[in-house]
C-alpha atoms as a PDB file:
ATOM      1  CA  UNK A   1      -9.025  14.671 -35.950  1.00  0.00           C
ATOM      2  CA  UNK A   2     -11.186  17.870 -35.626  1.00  0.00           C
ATOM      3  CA  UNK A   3     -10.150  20.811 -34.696  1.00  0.00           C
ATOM      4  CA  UNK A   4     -12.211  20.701 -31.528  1.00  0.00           C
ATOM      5  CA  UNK A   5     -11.368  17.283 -30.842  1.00  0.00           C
ATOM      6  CA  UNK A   6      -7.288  18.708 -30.676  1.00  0.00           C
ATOM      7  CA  UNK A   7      -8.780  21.591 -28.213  1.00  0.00           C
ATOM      8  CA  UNK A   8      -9.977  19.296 -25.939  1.00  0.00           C
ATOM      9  CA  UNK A   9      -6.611  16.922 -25.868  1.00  0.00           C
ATOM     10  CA  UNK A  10      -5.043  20.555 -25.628  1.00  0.00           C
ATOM     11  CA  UNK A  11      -7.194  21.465 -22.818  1.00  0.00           C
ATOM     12  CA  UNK A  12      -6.460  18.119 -20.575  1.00  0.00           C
ATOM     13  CA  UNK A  13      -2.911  17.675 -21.076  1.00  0.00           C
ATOM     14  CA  UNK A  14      -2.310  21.352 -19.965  1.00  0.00           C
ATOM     15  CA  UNK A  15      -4.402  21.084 -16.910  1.00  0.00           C
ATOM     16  CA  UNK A  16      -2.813  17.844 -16.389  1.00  0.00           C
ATOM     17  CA  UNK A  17       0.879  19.311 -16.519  1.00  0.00           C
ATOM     18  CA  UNK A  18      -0.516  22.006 -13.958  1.00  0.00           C
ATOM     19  CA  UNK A  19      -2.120  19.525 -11.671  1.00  0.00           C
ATOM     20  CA  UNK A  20       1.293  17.868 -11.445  1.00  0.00           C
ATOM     21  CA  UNK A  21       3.002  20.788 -10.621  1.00  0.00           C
ATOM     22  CA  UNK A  22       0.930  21.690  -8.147  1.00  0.00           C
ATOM     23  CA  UNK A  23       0.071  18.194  -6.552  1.00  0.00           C
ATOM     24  CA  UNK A  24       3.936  17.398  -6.608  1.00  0.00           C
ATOM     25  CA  UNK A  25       4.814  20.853  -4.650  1.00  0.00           C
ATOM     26  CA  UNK A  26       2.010  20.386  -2.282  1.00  0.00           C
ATOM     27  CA  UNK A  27       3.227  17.123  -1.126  1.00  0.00           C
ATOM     28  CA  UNK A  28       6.901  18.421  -0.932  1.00  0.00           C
ATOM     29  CA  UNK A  29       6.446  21.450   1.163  1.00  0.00           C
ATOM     30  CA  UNK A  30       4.011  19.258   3.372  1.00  0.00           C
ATOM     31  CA  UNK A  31       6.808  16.556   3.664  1.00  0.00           C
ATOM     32  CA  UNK A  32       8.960  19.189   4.786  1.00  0.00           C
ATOM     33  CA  UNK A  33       6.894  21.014   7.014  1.00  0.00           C
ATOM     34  CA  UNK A  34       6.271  17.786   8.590  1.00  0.00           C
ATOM     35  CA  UNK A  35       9.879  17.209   9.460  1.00  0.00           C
ATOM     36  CA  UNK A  36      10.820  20.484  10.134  1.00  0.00           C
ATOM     37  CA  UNK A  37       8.317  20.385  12.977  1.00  0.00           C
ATOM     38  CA  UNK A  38       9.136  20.306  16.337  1.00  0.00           C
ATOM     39  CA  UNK A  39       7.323  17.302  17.517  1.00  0.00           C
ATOM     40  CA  UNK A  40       8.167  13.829  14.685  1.00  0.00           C
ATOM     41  CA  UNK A  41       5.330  11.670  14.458  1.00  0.00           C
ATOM     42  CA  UNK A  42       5.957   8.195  13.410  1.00  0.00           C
ATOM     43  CA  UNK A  43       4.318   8.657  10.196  1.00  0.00           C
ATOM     44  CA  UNK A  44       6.448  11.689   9.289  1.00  0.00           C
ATOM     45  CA  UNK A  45       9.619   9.358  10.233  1.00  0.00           C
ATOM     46  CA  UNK A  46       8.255   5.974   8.077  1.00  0.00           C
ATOM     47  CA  UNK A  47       7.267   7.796   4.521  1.00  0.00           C
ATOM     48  CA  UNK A  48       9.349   8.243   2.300  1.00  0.00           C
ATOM     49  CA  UNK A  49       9.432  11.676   0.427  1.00  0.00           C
ATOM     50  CA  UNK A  50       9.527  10.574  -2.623  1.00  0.00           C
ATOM     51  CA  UNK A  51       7.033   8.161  -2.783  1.00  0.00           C
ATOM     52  CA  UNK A  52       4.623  10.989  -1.089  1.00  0.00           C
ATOM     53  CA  UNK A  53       6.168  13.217  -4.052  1.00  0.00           C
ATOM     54  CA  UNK A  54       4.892  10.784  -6.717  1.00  0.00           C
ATOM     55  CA  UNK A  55       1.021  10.237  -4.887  1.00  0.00           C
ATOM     56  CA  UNK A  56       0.918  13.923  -5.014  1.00  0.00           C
ATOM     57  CA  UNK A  57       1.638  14.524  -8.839  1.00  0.00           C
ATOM     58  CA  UNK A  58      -0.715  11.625  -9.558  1.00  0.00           C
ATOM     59  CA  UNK A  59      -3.489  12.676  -7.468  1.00  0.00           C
ATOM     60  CA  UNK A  60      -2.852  16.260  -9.333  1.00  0.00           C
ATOM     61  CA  UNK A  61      -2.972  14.830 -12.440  1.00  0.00           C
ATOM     62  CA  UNK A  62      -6.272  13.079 -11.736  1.00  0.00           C
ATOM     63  CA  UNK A  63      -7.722  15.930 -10.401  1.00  0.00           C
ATOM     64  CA  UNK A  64      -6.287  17.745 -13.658  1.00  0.00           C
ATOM     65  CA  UNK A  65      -7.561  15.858 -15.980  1.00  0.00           C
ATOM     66  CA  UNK A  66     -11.343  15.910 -14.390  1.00  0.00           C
ATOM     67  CA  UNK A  67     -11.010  19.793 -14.242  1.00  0.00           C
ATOM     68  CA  UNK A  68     -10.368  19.808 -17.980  1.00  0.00           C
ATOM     69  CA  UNK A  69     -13.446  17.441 -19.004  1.00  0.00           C
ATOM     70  CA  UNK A  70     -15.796  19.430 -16.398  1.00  0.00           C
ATOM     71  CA  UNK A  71     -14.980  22.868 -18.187  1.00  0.00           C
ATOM     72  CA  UNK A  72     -14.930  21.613 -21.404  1.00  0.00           C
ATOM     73  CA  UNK A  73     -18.723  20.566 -20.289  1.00  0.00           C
ATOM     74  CA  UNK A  74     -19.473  23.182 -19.028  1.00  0.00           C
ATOM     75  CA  UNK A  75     -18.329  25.209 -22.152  1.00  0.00           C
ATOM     76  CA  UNK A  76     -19.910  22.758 -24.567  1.00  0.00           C
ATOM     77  CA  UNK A  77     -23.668  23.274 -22.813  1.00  0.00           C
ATOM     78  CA  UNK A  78     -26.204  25.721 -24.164  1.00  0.00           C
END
């Protein structure tokens, strides 16, 4: 494995681990903003936070992932 090849695995994994972060926090402050509001809406009552924890971090590290392979394309054109 090249040199550039271990770069690139480099580059994804670490904007993967960020989009997790951030995805993961995003969905936790927004679960508790929504119950910390003053008017509960039926959807805010029925999820659980958890499971909106976890679709959070994955959707982060999808959108991780992509964000790594567009600027490595963007790098890698002329």
């Amino acid at each position: 494995m090249g040199i550039k090849n271990k770069r690139f695995l480099i580059l994804i994994a670490a904007c993967s681990v960020a989009g997790v972060i951030l995805g993961g926090t995003a969905s936790w402050a927004s679960t508790n903003q929504c119950l910390q509001a003053e008017h509960l809406t039926s959807e805010c009552l029925t999820q659980d936070p958890v499971t909106k924890t976890i679709q959070g971090m994955s959707v982060g590290l999808l959108a991780g992932a992509g964000a790594a392979v567009g600027a490595a394309f963007q790098v890698k054109r002329p």
